[in-house]
Protein backbone atom coordinates (compact mmCIF):
# COMPACT_ATOMS: atom_id res chain seq x y z
CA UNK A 1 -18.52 -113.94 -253.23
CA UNK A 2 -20.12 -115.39 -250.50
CA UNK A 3 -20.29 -112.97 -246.94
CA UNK A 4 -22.19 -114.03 -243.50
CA UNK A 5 -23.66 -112.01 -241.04
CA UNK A 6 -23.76 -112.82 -237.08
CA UNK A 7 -27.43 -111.40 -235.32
CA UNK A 8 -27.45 -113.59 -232.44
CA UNK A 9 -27.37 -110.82 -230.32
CA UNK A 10 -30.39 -109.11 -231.96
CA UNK A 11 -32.33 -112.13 -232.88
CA UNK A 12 -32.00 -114.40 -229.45
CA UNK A 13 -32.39 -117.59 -228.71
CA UNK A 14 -36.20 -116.18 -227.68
CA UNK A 15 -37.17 -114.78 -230.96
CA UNK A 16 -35.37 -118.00 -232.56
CA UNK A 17 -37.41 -120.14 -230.71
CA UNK A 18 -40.59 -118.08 -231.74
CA UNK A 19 -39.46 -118.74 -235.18
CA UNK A 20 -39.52 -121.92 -235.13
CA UNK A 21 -42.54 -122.16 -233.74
CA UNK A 22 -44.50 -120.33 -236.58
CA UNK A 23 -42.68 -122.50 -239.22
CA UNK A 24 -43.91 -125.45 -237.10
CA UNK A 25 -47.61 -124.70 -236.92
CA UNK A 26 -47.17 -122.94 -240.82
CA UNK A 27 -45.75 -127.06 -242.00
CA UNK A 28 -48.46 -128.62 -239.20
CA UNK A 29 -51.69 -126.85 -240.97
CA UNK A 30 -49.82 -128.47 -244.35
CA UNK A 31 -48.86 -125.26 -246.02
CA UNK A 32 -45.60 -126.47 -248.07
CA UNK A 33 -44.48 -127.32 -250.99
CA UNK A 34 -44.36 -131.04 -251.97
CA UNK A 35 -41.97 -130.79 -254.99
CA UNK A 36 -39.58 -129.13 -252.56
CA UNK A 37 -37.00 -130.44 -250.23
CA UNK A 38 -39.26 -131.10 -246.68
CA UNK A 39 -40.84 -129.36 -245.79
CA UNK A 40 -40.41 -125.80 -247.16
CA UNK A 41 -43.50 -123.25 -246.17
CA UNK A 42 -45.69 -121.46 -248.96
CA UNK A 43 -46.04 -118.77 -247.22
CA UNK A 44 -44.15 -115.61 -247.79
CA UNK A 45 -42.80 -116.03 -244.13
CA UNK A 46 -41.42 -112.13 -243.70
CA UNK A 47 -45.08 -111.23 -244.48
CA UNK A 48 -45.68 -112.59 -240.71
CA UNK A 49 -46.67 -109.48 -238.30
CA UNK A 50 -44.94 -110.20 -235.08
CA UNK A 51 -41.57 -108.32 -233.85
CA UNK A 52 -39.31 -111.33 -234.28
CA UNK A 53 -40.09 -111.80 -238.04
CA UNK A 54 -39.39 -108.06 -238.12
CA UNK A 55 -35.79 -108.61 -236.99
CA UNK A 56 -35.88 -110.86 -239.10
CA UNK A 57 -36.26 -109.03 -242.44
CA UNK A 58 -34.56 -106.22 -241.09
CA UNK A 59 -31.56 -108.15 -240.62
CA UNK A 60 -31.72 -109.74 -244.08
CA UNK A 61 -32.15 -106.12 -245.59
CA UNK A 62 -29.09 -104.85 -243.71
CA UNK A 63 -26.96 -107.53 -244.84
CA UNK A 64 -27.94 -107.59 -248.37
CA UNK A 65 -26.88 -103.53 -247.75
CA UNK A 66 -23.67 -104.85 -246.06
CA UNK A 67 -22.81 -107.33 -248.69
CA UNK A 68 -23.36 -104.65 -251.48
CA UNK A 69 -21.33 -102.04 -249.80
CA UNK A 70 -24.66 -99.43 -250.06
CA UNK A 71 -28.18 -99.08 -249.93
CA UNK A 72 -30.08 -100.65 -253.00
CA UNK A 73 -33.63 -99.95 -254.11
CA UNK A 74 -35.57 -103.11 -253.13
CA UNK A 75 -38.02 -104.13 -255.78
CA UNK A 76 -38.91 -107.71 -254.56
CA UNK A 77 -38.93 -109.74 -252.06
CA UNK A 78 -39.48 -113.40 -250.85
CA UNK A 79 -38.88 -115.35 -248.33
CA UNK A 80 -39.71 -119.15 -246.41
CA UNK A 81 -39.20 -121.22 -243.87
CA UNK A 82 -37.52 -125.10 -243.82
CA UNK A 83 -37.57 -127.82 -241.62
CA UNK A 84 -35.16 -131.09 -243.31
CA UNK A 85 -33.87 -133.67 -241.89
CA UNK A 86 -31.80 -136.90 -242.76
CA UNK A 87 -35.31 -138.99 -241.73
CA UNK A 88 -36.81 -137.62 -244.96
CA UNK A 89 -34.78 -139.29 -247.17
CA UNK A 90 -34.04 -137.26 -250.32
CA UNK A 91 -32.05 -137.70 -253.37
CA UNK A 92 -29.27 -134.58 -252.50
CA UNK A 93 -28.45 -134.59 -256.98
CA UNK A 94 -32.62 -133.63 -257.17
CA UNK A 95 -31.68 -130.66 -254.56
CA UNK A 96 -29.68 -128.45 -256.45
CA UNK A 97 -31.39 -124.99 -257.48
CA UNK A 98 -30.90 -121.40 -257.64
CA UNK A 99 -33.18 -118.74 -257.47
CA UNK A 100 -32.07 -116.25 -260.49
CA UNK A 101 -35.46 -117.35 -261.51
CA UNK A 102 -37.46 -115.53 -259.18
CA UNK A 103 -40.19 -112.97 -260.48
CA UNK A 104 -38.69 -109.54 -260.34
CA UNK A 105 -38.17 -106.74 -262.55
CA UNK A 106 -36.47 -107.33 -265.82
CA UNK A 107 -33.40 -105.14 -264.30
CA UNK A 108 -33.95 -105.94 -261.28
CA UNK A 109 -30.42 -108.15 -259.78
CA UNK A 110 -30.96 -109.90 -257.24
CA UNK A 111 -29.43 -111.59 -253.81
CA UNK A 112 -30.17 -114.83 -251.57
CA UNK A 113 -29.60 -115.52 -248.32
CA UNK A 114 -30.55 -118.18 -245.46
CA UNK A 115 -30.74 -117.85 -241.37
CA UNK A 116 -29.84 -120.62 -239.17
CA UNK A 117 -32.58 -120.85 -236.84
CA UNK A 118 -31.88 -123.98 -235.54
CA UNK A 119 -29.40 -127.16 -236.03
CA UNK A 120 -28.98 -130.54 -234.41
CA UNK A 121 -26.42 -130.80 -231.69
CA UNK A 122 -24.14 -132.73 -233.35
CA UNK A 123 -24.15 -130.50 -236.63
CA UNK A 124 -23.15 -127.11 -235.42
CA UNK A 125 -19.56 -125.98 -236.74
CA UNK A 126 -19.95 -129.15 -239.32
CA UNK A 127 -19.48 -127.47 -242.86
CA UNK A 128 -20.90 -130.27 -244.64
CA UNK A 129 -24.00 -129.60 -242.56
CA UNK A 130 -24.38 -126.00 -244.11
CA UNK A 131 -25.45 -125.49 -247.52
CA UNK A 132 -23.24 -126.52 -250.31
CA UNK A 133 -22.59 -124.17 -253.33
CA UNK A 134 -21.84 -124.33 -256.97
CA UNK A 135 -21.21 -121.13 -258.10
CA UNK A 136 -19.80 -121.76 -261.63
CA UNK A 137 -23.01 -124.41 -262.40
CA UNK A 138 -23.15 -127.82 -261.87
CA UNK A 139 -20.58 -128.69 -264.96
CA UNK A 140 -17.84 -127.28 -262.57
CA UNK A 141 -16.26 -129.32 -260.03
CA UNK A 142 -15.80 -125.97 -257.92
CA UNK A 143 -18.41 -126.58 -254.80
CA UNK A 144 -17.84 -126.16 -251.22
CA UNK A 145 -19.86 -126.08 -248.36
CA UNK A 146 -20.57 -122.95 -245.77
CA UNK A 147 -20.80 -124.31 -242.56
CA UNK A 148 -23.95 -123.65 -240.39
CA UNK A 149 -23.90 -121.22 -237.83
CA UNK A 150 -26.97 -120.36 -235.94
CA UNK A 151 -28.27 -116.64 -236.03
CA UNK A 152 -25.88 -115.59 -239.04
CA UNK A 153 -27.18 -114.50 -242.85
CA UNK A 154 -25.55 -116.78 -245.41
CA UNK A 155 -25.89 -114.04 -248.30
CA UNK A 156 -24.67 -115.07 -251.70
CA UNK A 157 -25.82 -114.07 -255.45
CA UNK A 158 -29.30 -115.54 -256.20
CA UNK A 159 -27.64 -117.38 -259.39
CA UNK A 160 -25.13 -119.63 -258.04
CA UNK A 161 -26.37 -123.19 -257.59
CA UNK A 162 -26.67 -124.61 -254.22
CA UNK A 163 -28.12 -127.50 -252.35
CA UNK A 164 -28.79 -128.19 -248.10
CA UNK A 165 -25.48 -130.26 -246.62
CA UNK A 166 -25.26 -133.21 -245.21
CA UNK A 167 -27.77 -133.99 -243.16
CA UNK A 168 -26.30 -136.14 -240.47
CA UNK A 169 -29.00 -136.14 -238.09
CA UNK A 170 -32.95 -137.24 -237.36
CA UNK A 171 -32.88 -134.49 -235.55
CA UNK A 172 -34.30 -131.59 -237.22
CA UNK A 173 -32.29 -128.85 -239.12
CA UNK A 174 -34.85 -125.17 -239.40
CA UNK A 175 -33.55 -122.23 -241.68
CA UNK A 176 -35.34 -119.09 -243.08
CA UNK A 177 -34.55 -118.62 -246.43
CA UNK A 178 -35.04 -114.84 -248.51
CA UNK A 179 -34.36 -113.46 -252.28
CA UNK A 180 -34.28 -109.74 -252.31
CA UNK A 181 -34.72 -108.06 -255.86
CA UNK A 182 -32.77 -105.11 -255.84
CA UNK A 183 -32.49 -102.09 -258.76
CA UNK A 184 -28.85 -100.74 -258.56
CA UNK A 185 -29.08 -97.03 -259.40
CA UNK A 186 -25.37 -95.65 -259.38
């Protein structure tokens, strides 16, 4: 099951932009990963003390709680930012991942989600611009895309396999991604 979230009213096109502006200067001092897709921050983003990252995690934590139906303890927590584009050029088969191996307690379950902080013109309301999602494993021929919406949670169990969409533009595509490690005590 796969559930989004709207908090453009909460998180506005001010606190986007601010946003995007720390993942900016985070890539620009060359703080990413280069086995990643381009260019995905190092830096536990939501660690960031400023009141739009706050939203931020706030809203991830209430829509992990939404998706779940109830309040979870959280045991873990990580997040980053992502700037792609179709300039980078990037073989989309190398992209697939999931995050079900993220360090958290043994019993610990656990929950993804990204944020749409910003998308090319041309690419909002394109699904194949979204992120696309294998949830039975690659082996399956069930995938589909989620189509990008800007200020909306994309939250979705940290196992299933997924990969960015179609990037269809030079112009560039920013998300905030998050795994929350939860302990389910009922």
């Amino acid at each position: 099951m796969l559930n989004t979230y709207d908090w453009e009213k909460l998180i506005n096109e001010e606190d986007r932009f601010a946003l995007q502006q720390d993942i900016t200067q985070i890539i620009d001092q060359g703080d990413w990963y280069e086995n990643s897709p381009k260019y995905q921050t190092k830096m536990d983003v939501f660690s960031i003390k400023r009141a739009h990252w706050s939203k931020l995690r706030m809203s991830f934590f209430w829509s992990c709680f939404a998706y779940l139906g109830k309040e979870v303890r959280i045991e873990s927590l990580k997040s980053w930012g992502m700037i792609t584009s179709s300039k980078w050029s990037e073989d989309r088969d190398n992209l697939w991942h999931d995050h079900a191996w993220y360090n958290s307690p043994a019993d610990a379950k656990k929950l993804s989600g990204v944020f749409y902080l910003k998308l090319p013109e041309e690419n909002i309301g394109d699904e194949e611009c979204g992120t696309e999602f294998a949830p039975e494993g690659l082996q399956s021929n069930q995938r589909f895309f989620c189509p990008p919406f800007v200020g909306r949670w994309v939250i979705y169990p940290a196992e299933w396999m997924h990969r960015p969409g179609l990037l269809k533009s030079e112009d560039t595509r920013m998300i905030v991604a998050a795994d929350l490690g939860f302990i389910d005590a009922t």
